[in-house]
Protein backbone atom coordinates (compact mmCIF):
# COMPACT_ATOMS: atom_id res chain seq x y z
CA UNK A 1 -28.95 -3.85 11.36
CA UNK A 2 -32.44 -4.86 12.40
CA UNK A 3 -32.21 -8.21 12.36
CA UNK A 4 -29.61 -7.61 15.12
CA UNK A 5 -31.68 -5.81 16.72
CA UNK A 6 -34.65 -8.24 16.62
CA UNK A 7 -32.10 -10.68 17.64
CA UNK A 8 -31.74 -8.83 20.61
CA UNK A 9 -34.98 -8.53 21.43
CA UNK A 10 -35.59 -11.96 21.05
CA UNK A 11 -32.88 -12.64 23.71
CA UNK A 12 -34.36 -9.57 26.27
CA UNK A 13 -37.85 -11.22 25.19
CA UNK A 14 -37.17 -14.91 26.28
CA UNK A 15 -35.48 -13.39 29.54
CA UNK A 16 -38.45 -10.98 30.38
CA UNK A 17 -41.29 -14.26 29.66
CA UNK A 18 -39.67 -16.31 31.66
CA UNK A 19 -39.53 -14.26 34.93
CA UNK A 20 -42.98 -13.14 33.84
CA UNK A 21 -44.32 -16.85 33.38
CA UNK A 22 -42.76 -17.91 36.75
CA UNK A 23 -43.84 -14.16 38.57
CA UNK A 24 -47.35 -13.94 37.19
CA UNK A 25 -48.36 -17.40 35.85
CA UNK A 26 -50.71 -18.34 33.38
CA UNK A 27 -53.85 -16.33 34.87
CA UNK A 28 -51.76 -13.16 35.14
CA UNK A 29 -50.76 -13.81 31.49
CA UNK A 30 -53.77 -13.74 30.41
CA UNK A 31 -54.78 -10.61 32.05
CA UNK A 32 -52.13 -8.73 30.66
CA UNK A 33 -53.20 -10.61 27.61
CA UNK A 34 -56.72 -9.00 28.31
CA UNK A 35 -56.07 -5.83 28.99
CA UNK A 36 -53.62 -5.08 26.20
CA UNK A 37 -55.61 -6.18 23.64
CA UNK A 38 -58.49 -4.63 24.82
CA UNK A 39 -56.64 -1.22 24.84
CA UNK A 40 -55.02 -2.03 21.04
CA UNK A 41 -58.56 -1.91 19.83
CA UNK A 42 -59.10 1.45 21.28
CA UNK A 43 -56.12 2.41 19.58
CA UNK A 44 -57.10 1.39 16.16
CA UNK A 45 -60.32 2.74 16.52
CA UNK A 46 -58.68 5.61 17.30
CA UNK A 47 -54.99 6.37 15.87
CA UNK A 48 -55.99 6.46 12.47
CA UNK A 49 -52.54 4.40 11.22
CA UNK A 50 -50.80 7.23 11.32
CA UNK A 51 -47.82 4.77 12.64
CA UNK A 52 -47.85 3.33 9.20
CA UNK A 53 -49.19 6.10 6.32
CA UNK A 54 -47.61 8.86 7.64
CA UNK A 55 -43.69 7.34 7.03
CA UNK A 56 -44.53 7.67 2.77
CA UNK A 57 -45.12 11.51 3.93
CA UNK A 58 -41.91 11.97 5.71
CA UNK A 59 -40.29 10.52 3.09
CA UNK A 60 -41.40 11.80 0.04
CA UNK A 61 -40.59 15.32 1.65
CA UNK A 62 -37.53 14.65 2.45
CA UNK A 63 -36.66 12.98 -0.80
CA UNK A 64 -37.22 16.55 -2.06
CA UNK A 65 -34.74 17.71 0.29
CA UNK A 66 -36.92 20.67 1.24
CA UNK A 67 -36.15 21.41 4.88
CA UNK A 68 -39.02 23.38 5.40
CA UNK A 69 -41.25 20.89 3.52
CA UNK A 70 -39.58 18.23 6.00
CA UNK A 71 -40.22 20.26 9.12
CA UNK A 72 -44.23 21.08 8.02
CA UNK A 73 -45.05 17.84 7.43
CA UNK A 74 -43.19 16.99 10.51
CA UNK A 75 -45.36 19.48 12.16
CA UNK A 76 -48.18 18.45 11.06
CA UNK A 77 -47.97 14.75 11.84
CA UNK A 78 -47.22 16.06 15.48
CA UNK A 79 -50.09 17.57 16.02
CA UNK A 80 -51.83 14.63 14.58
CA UNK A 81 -50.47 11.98 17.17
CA UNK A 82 -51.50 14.25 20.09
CA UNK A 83 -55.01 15.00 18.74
CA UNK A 84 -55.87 11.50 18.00
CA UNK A 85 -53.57 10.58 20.69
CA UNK A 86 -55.98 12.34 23.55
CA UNK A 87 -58.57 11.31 21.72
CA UNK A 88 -57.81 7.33 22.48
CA UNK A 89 -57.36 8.19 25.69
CA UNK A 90 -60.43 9.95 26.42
CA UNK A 91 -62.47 6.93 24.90
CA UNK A 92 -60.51 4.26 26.76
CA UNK A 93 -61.54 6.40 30.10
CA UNK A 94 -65.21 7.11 29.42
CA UNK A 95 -65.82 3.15 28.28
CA UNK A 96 -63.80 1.43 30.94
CA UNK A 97 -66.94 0.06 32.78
CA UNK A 98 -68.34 -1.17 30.10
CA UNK A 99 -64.74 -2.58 28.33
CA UNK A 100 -63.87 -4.22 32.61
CA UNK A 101 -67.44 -5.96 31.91
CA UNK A 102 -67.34 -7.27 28.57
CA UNK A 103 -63.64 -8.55 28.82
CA UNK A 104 -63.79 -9.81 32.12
CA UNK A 105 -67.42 -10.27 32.88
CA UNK A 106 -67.14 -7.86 35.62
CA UNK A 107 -66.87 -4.13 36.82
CA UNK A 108 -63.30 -5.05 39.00
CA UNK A 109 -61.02 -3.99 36.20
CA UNK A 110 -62.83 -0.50 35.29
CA UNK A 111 -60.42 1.17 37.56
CA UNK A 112 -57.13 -0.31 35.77
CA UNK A 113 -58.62 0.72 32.61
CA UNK A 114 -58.78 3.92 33.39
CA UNK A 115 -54.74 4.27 34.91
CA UNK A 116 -53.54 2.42 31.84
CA UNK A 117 -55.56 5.22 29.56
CA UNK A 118 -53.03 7.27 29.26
CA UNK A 119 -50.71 4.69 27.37
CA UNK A 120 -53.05 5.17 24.44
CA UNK A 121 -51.48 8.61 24.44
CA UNK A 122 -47.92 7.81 25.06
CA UNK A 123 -47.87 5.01 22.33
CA UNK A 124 -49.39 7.41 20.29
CA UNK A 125 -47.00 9.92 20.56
CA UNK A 126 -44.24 7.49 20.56
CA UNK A 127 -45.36 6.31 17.05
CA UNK A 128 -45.30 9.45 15.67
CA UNK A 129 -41.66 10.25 16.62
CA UNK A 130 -40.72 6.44 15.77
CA UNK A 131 -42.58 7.51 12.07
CA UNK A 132 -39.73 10.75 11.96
CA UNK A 133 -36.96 8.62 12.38
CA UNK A 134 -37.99 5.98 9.69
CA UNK A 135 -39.19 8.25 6.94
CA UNK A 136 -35.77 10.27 7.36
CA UNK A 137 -33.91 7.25 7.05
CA UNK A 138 -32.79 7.58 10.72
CA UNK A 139 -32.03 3.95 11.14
CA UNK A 140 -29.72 3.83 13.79
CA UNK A 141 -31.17 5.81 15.85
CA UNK A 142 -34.65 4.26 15.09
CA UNK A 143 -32.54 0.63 16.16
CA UNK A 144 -30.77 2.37 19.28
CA UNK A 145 -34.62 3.60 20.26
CA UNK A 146 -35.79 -0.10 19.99
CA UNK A 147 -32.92 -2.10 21.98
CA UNK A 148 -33.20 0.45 25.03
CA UNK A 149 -36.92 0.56 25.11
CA UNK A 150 -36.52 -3.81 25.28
CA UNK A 151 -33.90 -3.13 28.25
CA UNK A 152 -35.95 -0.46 29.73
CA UNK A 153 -38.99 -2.61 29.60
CA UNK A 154 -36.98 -5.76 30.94
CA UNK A 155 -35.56 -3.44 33.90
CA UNK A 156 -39.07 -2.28 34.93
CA UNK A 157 -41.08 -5.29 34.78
CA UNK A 158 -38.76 -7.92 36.92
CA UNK A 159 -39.04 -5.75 40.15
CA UNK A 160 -42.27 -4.91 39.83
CA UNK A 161 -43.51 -8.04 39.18
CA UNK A 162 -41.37 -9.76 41.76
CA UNK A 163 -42.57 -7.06 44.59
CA UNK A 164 -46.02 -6.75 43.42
CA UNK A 165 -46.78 -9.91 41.33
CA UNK A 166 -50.26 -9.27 39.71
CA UNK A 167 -51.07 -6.28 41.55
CA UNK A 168 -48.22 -4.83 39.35
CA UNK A 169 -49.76 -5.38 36.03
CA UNK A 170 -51.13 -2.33 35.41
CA UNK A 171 -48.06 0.04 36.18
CA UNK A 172 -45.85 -1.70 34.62
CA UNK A 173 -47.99 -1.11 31.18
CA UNK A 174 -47.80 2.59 32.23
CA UNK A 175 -44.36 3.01 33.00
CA UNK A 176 -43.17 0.70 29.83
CA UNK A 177 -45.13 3.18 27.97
CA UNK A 178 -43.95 6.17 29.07
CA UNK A 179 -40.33 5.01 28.64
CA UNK A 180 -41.11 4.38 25.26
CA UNK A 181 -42.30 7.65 24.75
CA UNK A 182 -39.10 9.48 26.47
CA UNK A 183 -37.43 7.57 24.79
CA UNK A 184 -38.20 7.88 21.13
CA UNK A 185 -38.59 11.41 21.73
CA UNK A 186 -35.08 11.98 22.76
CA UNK A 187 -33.48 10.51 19.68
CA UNK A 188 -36.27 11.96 17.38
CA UNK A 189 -34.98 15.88 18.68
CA UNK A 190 -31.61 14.54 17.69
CA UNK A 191 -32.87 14.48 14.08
CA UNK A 192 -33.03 18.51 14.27
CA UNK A 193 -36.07 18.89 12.67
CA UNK A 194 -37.29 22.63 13.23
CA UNK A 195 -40.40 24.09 14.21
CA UNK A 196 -42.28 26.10 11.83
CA UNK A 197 -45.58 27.73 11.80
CA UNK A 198 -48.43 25.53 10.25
CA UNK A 199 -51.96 27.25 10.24
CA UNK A 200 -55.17 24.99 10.46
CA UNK A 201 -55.81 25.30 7.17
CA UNK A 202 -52.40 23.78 6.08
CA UNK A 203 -52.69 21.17 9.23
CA UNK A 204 -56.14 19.33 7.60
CA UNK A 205 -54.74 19.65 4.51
CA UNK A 206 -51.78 18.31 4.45
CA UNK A 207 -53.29 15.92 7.25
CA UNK A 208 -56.07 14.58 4.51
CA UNK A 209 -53.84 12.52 3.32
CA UNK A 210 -51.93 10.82 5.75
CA UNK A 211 -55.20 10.34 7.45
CA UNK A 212 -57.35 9.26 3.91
CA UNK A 213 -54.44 6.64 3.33
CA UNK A 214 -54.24 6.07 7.18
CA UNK A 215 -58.14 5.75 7.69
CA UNK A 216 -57.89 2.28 5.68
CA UNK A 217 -55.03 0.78 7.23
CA UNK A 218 -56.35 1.71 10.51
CA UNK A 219 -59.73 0.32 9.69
CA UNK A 220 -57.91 -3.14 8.54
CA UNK A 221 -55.97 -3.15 11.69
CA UNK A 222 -59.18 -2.55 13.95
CA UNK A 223 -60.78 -5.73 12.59
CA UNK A 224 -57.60 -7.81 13.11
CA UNK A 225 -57.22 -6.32 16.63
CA UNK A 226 -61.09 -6.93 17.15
CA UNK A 227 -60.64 -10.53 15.53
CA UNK A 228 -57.76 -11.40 18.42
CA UNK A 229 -60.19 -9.55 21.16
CA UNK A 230 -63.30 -11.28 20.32
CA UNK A 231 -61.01 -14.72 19.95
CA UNK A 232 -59.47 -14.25 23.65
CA UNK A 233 -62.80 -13.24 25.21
CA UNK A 234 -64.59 -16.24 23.81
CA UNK A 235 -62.08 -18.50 25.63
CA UNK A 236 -61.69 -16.58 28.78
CA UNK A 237 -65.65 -16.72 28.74
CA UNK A 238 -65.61 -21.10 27.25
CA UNK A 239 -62.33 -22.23 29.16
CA UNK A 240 -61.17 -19.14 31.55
CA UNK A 241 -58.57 -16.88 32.32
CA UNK A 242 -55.68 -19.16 32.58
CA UNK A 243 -56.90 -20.78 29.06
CA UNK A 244 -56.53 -17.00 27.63
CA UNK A 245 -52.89 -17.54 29.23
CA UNK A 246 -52.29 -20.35 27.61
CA UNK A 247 -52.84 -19.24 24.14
CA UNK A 248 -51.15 -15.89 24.64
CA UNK A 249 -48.00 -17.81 25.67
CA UNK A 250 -47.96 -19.58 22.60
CA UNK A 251 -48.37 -17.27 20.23
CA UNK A 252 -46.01 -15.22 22.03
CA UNK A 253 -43.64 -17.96 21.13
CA UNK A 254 -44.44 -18.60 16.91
CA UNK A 255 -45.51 -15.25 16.56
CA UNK A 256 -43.63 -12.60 18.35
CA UNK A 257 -40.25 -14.73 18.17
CA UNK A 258 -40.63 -16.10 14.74
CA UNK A 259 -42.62 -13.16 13.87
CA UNK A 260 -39.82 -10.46 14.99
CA UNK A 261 -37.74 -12.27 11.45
CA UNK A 262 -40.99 -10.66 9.16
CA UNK A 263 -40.01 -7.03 11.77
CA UNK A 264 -36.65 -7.19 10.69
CA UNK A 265 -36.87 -7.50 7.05
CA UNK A 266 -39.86 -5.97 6.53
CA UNK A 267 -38.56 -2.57 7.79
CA UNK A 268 -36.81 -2.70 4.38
CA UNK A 269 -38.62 -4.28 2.33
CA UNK A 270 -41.65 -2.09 1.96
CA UNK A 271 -39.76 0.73 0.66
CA UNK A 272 -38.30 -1.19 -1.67
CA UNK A 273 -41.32 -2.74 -2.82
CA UNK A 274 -43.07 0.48 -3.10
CA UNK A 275 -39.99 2.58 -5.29
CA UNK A 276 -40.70 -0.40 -8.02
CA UNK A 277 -44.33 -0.81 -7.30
CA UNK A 278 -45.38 0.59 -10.82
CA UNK A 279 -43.43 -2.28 -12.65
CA UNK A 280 -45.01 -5.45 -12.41
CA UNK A 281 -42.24 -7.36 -13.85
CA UNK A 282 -39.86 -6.06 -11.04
CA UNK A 283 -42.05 -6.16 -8.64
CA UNK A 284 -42.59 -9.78 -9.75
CA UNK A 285 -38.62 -10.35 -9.12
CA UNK A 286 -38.55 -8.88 -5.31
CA UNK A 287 -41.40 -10.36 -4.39
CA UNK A 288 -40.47 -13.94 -5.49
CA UNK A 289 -36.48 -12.80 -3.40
CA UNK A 290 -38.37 -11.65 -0.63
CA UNK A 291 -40.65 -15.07 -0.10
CA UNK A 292 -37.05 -17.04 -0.93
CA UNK A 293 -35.19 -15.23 1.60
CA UNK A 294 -38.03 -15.45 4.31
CA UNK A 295 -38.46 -19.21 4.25
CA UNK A 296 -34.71 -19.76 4.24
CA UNK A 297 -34.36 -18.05 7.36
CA UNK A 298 -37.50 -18.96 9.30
CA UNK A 299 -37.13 -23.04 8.27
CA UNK A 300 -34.67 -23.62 10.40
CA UNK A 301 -35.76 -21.68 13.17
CA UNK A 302 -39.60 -23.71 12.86
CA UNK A 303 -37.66 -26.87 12.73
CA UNK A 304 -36.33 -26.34 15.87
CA UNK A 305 -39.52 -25.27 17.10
CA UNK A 306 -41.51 -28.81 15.57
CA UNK A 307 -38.90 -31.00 17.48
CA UNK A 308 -37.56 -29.11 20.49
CA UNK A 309 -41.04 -27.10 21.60
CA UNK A 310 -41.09 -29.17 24.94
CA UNK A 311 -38.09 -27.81 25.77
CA UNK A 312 -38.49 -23.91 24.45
CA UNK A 313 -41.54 -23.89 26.33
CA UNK A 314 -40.04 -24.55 29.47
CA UNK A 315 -37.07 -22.63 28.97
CA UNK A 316 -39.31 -19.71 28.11
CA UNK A 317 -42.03 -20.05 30.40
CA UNK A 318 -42.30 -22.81 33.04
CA UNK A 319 -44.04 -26.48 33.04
CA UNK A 320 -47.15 -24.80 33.87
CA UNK A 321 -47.30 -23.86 29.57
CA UNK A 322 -46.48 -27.26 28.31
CA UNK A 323 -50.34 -27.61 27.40
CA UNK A 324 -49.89 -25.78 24.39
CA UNK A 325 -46.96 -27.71 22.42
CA UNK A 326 -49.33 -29.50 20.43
CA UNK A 327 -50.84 -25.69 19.01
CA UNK A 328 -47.71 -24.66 18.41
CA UNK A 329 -46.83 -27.47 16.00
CA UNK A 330 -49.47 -27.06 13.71
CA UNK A 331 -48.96 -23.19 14.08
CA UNK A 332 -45.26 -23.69 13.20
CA UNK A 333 -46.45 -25.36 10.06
CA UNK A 334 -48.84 -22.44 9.19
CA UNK A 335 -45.96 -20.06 9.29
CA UNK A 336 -44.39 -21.73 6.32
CA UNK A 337 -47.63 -20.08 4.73
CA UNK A 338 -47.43 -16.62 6.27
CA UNK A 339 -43.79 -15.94 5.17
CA UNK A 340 -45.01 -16.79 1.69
CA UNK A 341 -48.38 -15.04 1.74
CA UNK A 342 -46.67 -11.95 3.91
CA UNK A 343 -44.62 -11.78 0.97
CA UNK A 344 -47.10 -11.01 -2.00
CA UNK A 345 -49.22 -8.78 0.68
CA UNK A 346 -47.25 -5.90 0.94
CA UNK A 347 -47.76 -5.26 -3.09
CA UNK A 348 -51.67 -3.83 -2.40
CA UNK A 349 -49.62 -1.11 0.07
CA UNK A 350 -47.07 -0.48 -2.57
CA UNK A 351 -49.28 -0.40 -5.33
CA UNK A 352 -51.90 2.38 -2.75
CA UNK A 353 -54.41 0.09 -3.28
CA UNK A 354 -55.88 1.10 0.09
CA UNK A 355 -59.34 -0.46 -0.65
CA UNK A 356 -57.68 -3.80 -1.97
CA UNK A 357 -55.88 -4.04 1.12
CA UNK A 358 -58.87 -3.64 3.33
CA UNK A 359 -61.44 -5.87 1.95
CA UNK A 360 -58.57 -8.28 1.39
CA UNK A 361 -57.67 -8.37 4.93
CA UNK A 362 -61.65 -7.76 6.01
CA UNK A 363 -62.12 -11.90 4.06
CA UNK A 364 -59.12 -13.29 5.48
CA UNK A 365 -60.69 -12.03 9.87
CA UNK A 366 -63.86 -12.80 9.00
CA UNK A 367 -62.31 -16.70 8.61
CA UNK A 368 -59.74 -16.50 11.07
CA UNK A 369 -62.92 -16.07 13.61
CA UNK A 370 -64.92 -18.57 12.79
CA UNK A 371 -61.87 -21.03 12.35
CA UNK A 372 -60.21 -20.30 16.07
CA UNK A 373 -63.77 -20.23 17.32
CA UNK A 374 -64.84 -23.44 15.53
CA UNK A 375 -61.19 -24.89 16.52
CA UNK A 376 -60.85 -24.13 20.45
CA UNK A 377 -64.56 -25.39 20.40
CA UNK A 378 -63.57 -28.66 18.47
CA UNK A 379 -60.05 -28.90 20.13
CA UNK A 380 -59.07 -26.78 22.65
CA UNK A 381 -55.53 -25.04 22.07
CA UNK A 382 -54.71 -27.77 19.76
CA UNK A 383 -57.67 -26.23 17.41
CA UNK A 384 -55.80 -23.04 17.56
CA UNK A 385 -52.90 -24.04 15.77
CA UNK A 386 -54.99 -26.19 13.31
CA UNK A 387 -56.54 -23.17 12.76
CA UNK A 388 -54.23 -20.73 12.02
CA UNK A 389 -52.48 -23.29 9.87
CA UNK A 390 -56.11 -23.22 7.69
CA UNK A 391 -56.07 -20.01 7.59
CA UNK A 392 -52.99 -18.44 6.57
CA UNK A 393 -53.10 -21.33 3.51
CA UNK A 394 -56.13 -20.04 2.94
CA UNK A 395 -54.70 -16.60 3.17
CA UNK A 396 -51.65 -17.70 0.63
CA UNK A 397 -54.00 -19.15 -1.96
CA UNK A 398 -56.30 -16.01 -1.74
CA UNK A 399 -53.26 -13.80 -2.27
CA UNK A 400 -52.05 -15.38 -4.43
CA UNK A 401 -54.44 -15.24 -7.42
CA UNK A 402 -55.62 -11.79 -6.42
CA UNK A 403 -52.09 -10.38 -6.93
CA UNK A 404 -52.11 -12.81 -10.38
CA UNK A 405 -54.97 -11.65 -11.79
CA UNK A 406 -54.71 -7.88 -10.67
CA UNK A 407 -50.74 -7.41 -11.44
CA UNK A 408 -49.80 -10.54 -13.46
CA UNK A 409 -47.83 -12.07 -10.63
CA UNK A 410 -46.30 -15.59 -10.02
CA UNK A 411 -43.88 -17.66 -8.09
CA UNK A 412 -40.87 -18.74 -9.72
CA UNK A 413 -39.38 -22.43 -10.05
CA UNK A 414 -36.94 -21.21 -7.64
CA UNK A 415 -38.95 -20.14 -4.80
CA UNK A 416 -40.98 -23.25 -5.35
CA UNK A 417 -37.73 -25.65 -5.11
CA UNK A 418 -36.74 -23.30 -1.72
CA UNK A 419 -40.10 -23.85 -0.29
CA UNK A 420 -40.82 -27.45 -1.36
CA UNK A 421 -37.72 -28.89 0.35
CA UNK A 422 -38.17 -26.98 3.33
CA UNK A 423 -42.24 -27.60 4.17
CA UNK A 424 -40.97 -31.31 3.22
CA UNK A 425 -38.69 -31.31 6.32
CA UNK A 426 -41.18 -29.32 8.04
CA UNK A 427 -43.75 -31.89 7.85
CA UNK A 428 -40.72 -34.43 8.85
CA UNK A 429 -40.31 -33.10 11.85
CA UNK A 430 -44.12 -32.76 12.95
CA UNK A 431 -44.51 -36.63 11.89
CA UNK A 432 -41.53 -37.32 13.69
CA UNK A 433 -42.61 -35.53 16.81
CA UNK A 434 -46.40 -36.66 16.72
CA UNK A 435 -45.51 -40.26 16.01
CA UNK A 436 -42.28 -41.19 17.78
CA UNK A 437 -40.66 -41.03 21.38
CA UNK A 438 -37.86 -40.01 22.73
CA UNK A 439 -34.70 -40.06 21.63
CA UNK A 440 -35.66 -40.97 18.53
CA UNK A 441 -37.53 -37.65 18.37
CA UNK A 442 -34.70 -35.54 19.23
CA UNK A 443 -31.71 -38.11 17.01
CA UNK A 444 -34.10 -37.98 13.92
CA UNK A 445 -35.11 -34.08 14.51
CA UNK A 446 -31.96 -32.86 14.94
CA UNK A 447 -30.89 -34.87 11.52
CA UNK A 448 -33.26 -33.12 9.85
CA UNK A 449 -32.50 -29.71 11.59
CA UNK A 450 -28.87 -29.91 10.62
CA UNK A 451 -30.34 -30.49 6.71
CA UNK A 452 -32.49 -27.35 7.10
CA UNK A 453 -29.66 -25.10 8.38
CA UNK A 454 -27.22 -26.27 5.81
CA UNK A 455 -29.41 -25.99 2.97
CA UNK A 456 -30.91 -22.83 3.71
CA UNK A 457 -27.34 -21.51 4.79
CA UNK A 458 -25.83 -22.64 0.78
CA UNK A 459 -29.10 -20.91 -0.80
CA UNK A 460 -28.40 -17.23 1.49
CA UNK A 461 -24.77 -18.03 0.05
CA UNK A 462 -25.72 -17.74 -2.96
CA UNK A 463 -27.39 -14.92 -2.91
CA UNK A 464 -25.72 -12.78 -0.63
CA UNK A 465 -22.00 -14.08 -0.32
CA UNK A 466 -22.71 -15.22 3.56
CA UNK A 467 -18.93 -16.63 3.21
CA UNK A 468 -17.41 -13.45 1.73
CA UNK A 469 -18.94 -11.34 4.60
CA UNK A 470 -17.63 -13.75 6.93
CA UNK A 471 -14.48 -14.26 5.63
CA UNK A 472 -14.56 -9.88 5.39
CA UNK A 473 -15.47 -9.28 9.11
CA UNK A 474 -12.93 -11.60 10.28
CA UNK A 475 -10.35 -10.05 8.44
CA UNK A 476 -11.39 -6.77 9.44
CA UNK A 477 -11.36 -8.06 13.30
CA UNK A 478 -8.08 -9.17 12.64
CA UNK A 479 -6.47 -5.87 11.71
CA UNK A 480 -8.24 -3.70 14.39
CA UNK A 481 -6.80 -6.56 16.74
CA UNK A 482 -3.30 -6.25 15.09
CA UNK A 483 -3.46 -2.35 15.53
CA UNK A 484 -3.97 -2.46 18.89
């Protein structure tokens, strides 16, 4: 179910860059660049990661199946979002002179900053309902919430932009926002979750420990979100705003496209992780599936990325982006890394080993920095994507042995074989692509394109019937169509 949905939002995604990239261009990328991630630091200084500790609450009271322990903590998380919720806000307001100067080097944005405030409060309060319908299991209606908050958000920003062009930046944030919030409010009341009567007393304490487990998660998310902040200031400040643009678009591309596949499967996998976390061996088992399964689907996708990215970018943005098809070949290659790495991650969350998890992540920013700052310095956008190819290998290899040594963890021959085969025609493609012209770039790409797909699509196979299901929904198309 949530793959389709990425899907989906892939396809409102490519539609709503496009019109943006031709509307706003690569300066008024990067200031939405700018000013969002300013505004996501706020919020993890702020929000506590209440988006992502608080679903093991909900669940774990409704696995009781305790109503009124479901509607307390429910309560409780509530008043949570809103107090930490107002409490992003307020900072964002009282700071924006000082956030307009050090992002943009000026006081002109302290104004915008303080309109586009209130969105720390409306995401807020949108996570906390979108937390509900998770840790109930509400999945539909947590996929329903998502593909009408991408339509919603396509709807608004088109007009806007087209009347208003940059000038419309800043409401468009605010009214995407606050759509988001209607909107995962009014599927969250269908849950019927009652109101009950929580004292203070009861609020901090059963609030301790959504906000203990919360606290580090949030904390790890701050220095990622400062990481990405300090990284676009640095080149606004070395190359300029359209530079910031630049590198926003492309990641955009390898890592909210691409990235939407880790969304998707990740919205299952961590609770699956965590209800076998206390057995290595099995734990052992998913992981290695999970890291399987995740290059198998994103190979073929980063193939087409390696020797078609000329043509993506265009399609998704304009000419004006082609400047960063050389980052987003090596980035494409570092992915192969973060589906792998990604993988054996999630086990310090499943295991609670908040601390792990932190000073984990706290190593792996503290080299991201100094790589994209050493790489854009070295080589522009190109250094980006060298970089974040570094890192994440870094990243895997670091992983790696901490989740050997501290719960006995390995790949298997299989996931080796799987990911072996498909870095090999990886690395094909970016030789291919660095080294030859046209059309022998696009005859000998698609070749090995057509190798991925049909290799990764007999490995699914086997593991998941892909042919049966196929064979199963046709059939079942067939005899709706007959009883018609």
């Amino acid at each position: 179910m949530f793959g389709g949905v990425q899907a989906f939002n892939i396809v409102i995604s490519v539609i709503r860059s496009k019109f943006v990239a031709v509307l706003l261009g690569p300066a008024g990328i990067g200031i939405v660049g700018l000013l969002t991630s300013t505004t996501g630091f706020v919020s993890k200084l702020t929000n506590f990661g209440l988006g992502t500790s608080a679903v093991k609450n909900v669940a774990a009271a409704s696995a009781t199946g305790d109503e009124a322990r479901v509607s307390k903590i429910v309560t409780v998380l509530r008043r949570l979002v809103w107090i930490t919720g107002c409490l992003g806000m307020i900072l964002t307001a009282v700071l924006s002179p000082w956030l307009s100067q050090l992002t943009f080097g000026n006081g002109d944005y302290t104004i915008a900053f303080i309109w586009i405030s209130i969105t720390l409060l409306f995401q807020q309060l949108s996570s906390g309902q979108m937390v509900v319908l998770q840790g109930l299991r509400k999945l539909n209606y947590l996929a329903r919430a998502n593909v009408t908050g991408s339509v919603i958000g396509l709807l608004i920003a088109v007009p806007v932009y087209y009347k208003w062009r940059i000038d419309g930046i800043v409401p468009v944030i605010i009214i995407s926002a606050l759509s988001s919030m209607l909107l995962s409010w009014y599927f969250a009341r269908k849950v019927g979750v009652r109101s009950v009567e929580v004292t203070k007393k009861e609020t901090l304490a059963e609030g301790k420990e959504m906000l203990k487990m919360g606290f580090m998660i949030s904390l790890s998310g701050l220095i990622t979100t400062a990481v990405s902040y300090l990284v676009r200031v640095y080149i606004s400040n070395t190359g300029g705003v359209e530079q910031v643009g630049l590198y926003a678009a492309g990641f955009a591309i390898i890592g909210t496209y691409v990235g939407m596949v880790f969304t998707a499967m990740g919205t299952d996998y961590y609770p699956r992780l965590s209800a076998v976390a206390n057995d290595n061996i099995r734990s052992r088992e998913l992981i290695n599936q999970q890291a399987e399964v995740a290059i198998l689907i994103l190979a073929p996708i980063l193939t087409v990325f390696l020797v078609f990215i000329n043509w993506v970018v265009i399609l998704l943005y304009s000419t004006k982006f082609i400047a960063v098809n050389e980052m987003i070949h090596w980035a494409a290659l570092g992915m192969y890394f973060k589906a792998a790495s990604w993988s054996i991650a999630f086990i310090l969350l499943a295991k609670g080993a908040s601390k792990l998890f932190f000073y984990n992540e706290l190593l792996a920013n503290l080299y991201v920095l100094v790589f994209n700052i050493v790489g854009y310095k070295s080589a522009g956008l190109e250094g980006l994507g060298i970089s974040f190819m570094a890192a994440y290998f870094l990243y895997l290899v670091q992983v790696f042995f901490l989740a050997r040594i501290k719960y006995s963890f390995s790949f298997n021959r299989i996931f080796y074989k799987v990911a072996g085969f498909q870095f090999l025609l990886g690395l094909l493609c970016f030789a291919i692509v660095r080294l030859l012209s046209s059309p022998w770039t696009y005859i000998l790409g698609s070749a090995l394109i057509v190798i991925s797909v049909l290799f990764s699509f007999r490995e699914l196979d086997k593991r998941m019937e892909l042919l049966v299901l196929l064979r199963r929904k046709i059939d079942e198309n067939k005899s709706l169509g007959n009883e018609r």
